[in-house]
Protein backbone atom coordinates (compact mmCIF):
# COMPACT_ATOMS: atom_id res chain seq x y z
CA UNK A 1 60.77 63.20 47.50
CA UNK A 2 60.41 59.71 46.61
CA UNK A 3 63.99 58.87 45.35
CA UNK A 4 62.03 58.05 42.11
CA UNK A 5 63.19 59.59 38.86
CA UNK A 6 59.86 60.85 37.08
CA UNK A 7 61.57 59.84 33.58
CA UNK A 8 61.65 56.29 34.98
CA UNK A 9 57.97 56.20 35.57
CA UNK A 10 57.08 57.61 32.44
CA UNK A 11 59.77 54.56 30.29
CA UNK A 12 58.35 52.59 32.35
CA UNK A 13 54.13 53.97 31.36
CA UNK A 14 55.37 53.96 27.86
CA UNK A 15 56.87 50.41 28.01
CA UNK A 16 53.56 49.03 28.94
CA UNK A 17 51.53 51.02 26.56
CA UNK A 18 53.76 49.09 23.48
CA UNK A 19 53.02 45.96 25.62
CA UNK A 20 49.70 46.12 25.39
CA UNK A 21 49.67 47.59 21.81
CA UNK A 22 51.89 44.47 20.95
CA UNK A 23 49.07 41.99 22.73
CA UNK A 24 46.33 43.38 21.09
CA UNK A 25 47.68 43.18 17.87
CA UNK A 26 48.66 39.28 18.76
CA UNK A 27 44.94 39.01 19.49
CA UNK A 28 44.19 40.26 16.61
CA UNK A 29 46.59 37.82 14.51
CA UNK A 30 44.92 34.97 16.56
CA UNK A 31 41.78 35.64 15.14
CA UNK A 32 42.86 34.47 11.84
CA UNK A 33 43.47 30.75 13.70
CA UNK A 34 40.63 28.66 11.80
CA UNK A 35 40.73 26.44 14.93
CA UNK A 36 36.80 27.73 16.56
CA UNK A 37 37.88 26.57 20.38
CA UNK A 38 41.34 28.29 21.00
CA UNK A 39 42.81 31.02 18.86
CA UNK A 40 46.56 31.66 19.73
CA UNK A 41 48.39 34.42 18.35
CA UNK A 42 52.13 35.80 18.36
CA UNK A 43 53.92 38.88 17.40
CA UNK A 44 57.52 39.30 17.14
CA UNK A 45 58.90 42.43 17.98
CA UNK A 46 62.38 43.59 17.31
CA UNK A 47 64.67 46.14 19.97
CA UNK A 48 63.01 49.46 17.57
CA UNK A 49 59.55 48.31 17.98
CA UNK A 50 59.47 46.70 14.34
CA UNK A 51 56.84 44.01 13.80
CA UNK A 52 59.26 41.17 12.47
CA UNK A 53 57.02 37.93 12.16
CA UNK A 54 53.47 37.18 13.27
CA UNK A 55 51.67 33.53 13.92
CA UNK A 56 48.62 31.72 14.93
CA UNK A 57 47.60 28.31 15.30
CA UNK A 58 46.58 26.33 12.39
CA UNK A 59 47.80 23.47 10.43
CA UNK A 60 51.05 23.16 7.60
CA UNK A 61 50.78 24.95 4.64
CA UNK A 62 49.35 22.68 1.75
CA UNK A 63 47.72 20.22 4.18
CA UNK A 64 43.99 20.05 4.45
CA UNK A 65 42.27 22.45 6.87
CA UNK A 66 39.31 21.37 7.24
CA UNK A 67 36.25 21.29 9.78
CA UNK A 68 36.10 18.11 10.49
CA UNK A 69 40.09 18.26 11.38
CA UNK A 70 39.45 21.02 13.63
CA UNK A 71 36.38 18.77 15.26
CA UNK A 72 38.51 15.49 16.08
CA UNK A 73 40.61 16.62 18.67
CA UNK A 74 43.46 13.85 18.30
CA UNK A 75 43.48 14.68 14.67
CA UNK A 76 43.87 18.59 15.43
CA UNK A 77 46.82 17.76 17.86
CA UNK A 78 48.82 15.92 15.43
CA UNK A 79 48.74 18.23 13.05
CA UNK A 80 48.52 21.91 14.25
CA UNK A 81 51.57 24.32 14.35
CA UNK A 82 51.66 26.42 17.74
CA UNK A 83 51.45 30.42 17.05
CA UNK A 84 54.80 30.80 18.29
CA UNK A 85 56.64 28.06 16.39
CA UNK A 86 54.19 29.58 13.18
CA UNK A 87 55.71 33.01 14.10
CA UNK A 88 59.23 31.74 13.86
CA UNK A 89 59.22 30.37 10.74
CA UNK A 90 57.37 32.86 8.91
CA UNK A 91 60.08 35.43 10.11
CA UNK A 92 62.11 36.51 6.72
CA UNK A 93 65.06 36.76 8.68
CA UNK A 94 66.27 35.91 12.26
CA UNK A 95 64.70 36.88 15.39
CA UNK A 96 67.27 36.47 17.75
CA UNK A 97 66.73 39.21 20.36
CA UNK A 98 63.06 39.88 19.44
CA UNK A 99 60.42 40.43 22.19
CA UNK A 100 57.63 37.87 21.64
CA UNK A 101 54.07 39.01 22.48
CA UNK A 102 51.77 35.59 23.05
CA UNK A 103 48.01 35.58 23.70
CA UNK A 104 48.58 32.46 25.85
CA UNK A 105 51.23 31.07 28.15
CA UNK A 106 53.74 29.27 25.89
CA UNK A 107 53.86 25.11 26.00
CA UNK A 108 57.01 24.08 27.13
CA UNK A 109 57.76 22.85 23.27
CA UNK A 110 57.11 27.00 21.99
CA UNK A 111 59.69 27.72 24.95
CA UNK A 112 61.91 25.60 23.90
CA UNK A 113 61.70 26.91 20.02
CA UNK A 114 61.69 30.51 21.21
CA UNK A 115 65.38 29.74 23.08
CA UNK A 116 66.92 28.10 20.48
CA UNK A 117 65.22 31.04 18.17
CA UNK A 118 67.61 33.75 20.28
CA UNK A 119 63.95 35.50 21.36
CA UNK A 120 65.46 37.70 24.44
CA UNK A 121 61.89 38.53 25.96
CA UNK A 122 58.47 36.85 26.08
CA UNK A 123 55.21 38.82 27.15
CA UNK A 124 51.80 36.58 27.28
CA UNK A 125 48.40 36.84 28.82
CA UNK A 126 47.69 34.75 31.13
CA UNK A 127 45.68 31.69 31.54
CA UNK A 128 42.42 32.30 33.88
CA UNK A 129 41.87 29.07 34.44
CA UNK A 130 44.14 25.56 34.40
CA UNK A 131 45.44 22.94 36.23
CA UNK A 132 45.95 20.35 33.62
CA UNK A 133 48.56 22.59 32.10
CA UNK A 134 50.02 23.64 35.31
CA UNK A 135 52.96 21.51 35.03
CA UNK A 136 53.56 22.40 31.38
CA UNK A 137 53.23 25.82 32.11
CA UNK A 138 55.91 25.33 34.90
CA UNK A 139 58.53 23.32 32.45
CA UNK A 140 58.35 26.50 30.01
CA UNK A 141 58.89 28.92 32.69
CA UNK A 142 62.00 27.02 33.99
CA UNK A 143 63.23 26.70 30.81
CA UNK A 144 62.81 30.42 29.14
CA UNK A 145 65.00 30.71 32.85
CA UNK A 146 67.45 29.01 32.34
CA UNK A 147 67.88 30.32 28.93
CA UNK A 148 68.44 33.87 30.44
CA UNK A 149 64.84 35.07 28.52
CA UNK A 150 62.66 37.86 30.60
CA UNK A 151 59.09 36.17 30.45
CA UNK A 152 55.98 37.84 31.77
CA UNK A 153 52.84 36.53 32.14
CA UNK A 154 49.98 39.57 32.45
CA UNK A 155 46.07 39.44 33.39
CA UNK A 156 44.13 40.78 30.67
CA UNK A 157 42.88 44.31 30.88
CA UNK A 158 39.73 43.72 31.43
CA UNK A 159 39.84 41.45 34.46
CA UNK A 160 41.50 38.21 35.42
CA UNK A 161 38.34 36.38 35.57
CA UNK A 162 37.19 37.53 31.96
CA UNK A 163 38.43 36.85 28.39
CA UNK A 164 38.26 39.46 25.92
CA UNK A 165 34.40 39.35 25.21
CA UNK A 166 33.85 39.37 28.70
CA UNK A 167 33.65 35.54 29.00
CA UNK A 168 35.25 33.17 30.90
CA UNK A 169 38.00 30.93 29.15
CA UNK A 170 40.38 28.23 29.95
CA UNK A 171 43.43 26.69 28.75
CA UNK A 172 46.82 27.76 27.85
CA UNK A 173 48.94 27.74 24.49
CA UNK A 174 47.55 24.40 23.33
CA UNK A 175 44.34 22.25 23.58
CA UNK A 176 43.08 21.56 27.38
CA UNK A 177 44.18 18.10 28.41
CA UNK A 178 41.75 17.86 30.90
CA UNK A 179 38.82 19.41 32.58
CA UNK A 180 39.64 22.67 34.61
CA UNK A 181 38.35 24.51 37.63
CA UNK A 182 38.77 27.97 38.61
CA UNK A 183 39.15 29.85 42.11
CA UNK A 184 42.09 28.62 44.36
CA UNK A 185 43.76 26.84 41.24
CA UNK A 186 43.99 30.12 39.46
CA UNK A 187 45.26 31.66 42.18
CA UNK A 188 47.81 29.38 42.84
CA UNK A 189 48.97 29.35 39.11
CA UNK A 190 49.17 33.05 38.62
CA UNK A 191 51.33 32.85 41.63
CA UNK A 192 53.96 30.41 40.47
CA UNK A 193 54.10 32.55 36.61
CA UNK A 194 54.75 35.78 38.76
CA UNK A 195 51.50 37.39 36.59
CA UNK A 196 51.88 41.62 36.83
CA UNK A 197 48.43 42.95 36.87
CA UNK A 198 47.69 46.19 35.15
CA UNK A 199 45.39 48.78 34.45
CA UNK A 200 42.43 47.69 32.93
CA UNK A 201 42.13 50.90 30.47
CA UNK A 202 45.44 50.64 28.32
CA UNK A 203 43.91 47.90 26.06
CA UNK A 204 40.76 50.12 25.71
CA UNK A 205 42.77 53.01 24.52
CA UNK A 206 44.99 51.07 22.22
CA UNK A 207 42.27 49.40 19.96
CA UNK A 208 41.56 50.97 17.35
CA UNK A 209 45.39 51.65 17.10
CA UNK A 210 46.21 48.24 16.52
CA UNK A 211 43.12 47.75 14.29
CA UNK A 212 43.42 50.60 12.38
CA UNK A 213 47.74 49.93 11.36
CA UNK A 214 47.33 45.85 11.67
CA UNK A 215 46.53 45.56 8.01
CA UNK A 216 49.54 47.76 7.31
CA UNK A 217 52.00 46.29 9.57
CA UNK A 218 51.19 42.53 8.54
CA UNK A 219 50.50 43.36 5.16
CA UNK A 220 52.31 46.05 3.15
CA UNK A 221 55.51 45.93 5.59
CA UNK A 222 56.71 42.28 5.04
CA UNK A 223 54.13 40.40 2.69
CA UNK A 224 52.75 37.96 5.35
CA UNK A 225 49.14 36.77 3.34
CA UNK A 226 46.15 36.52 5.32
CA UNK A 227 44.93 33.35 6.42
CA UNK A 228 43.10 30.92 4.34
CA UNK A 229 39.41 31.17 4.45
């Protein structure tokens, strides 16, 4: 015998099956960003497993969106909305307690909006590659600390030196600042978040889940429109 209750391994399977479920479906919502270099999504997920609020990058409602926005860089960063802070204020109601499920690490302003938002838990996928953002990265973690919030940072599925498609990526929450490099400053940053790795198959299996009751979930449940084409 182990001393290890086999109920507590299988809460423990099931809780990262919903993780991953939950971080697909953010993927899914980041999609919808109209920003082509870095697509940030966030789902908010209540204590029953209820999709309350979903976000991704883009720019106030109303405002122009266009291409040329999205192509001037200083232009894009005064305007755009961060997926969690978009996430937030869609919500129809409070989120205080929610579990928030980010496709990137959160800047250290989205930490700071999901503490004073009550969010008691914050799940994102790591960064492959940064340095520029290392210190941002850092100011978020201490404060969703201090704040008493859980906050995870996990590799994606498919390998921490691959994006979704199987390319490499770089960046966290926001625009780079800087240029980036990979190997020992990867390391070194997965380090200081704490990143839990974890079986490569669970996103795999939870695809077309996600795919299949997205429209649902985001749609019928709460009203959210699609994003603006």
């Amino acid at each position: 015998m182990d001393g290890h209750h086999p109920r507590a391994h299988a809460g423990a399977d099931g809780a990262a099956k919903w993780d991953a479920r939950f971080l697909e479906m953010a993927r899914l919502v980041g999609g919808w960003s109209k920003d082509p270099r870095r697509k940030v999504g966030c789902v908010l997920v209540d204590g029953k497993r209820r999709v309350v609020s979903v976000g991704f990058n883009g720019f106030a409602r109303g405002v122009s969106d266009a291409p040329a926005l999205y192509a001037d860089r200083a232009a894009k960063l005064r305007r755009v909305i961060h997926a969690e802070k978009n996430a937030i204020f869609f919500a129809r109601g409070g989120v205080e307690g929610c579990t928030a499920y980010v496709t990137r690490p959160p800047c250290s302003q989205c930490a700071a909006a999901l503490c004073q938002a009550g969010v008691a838990r914050v799940v994102a996928l790591a960064a492959d590659r940064t340095t520029s953002w290392a210190d941002d990265f850092a100011a978020a973690a201490e404060q969703l600390a201090e704040a008493g919030v859980r906050y995870e940072v996990l590799a994606w599925p498919v390998g921490p030196e691959c994006g979704p498609d199987g390319s490499r990526e770089e960046g966290g929450c926001c625009e780079e600042k800087g240029s980036t490099t990979g190997g020992d400053d990867g390391a070194a940053m997965d380090t200081a978040l704490g990143v839990r790795r974890r079986g490569r198959g669970i996103a795999t299996r939870v695809f077309e889940w996600a795919r299949r009751t997205s429209r649902y979930l985001l749609g019928t449940c709460f009203g959210m429109p699609r994003a603006r084409r």
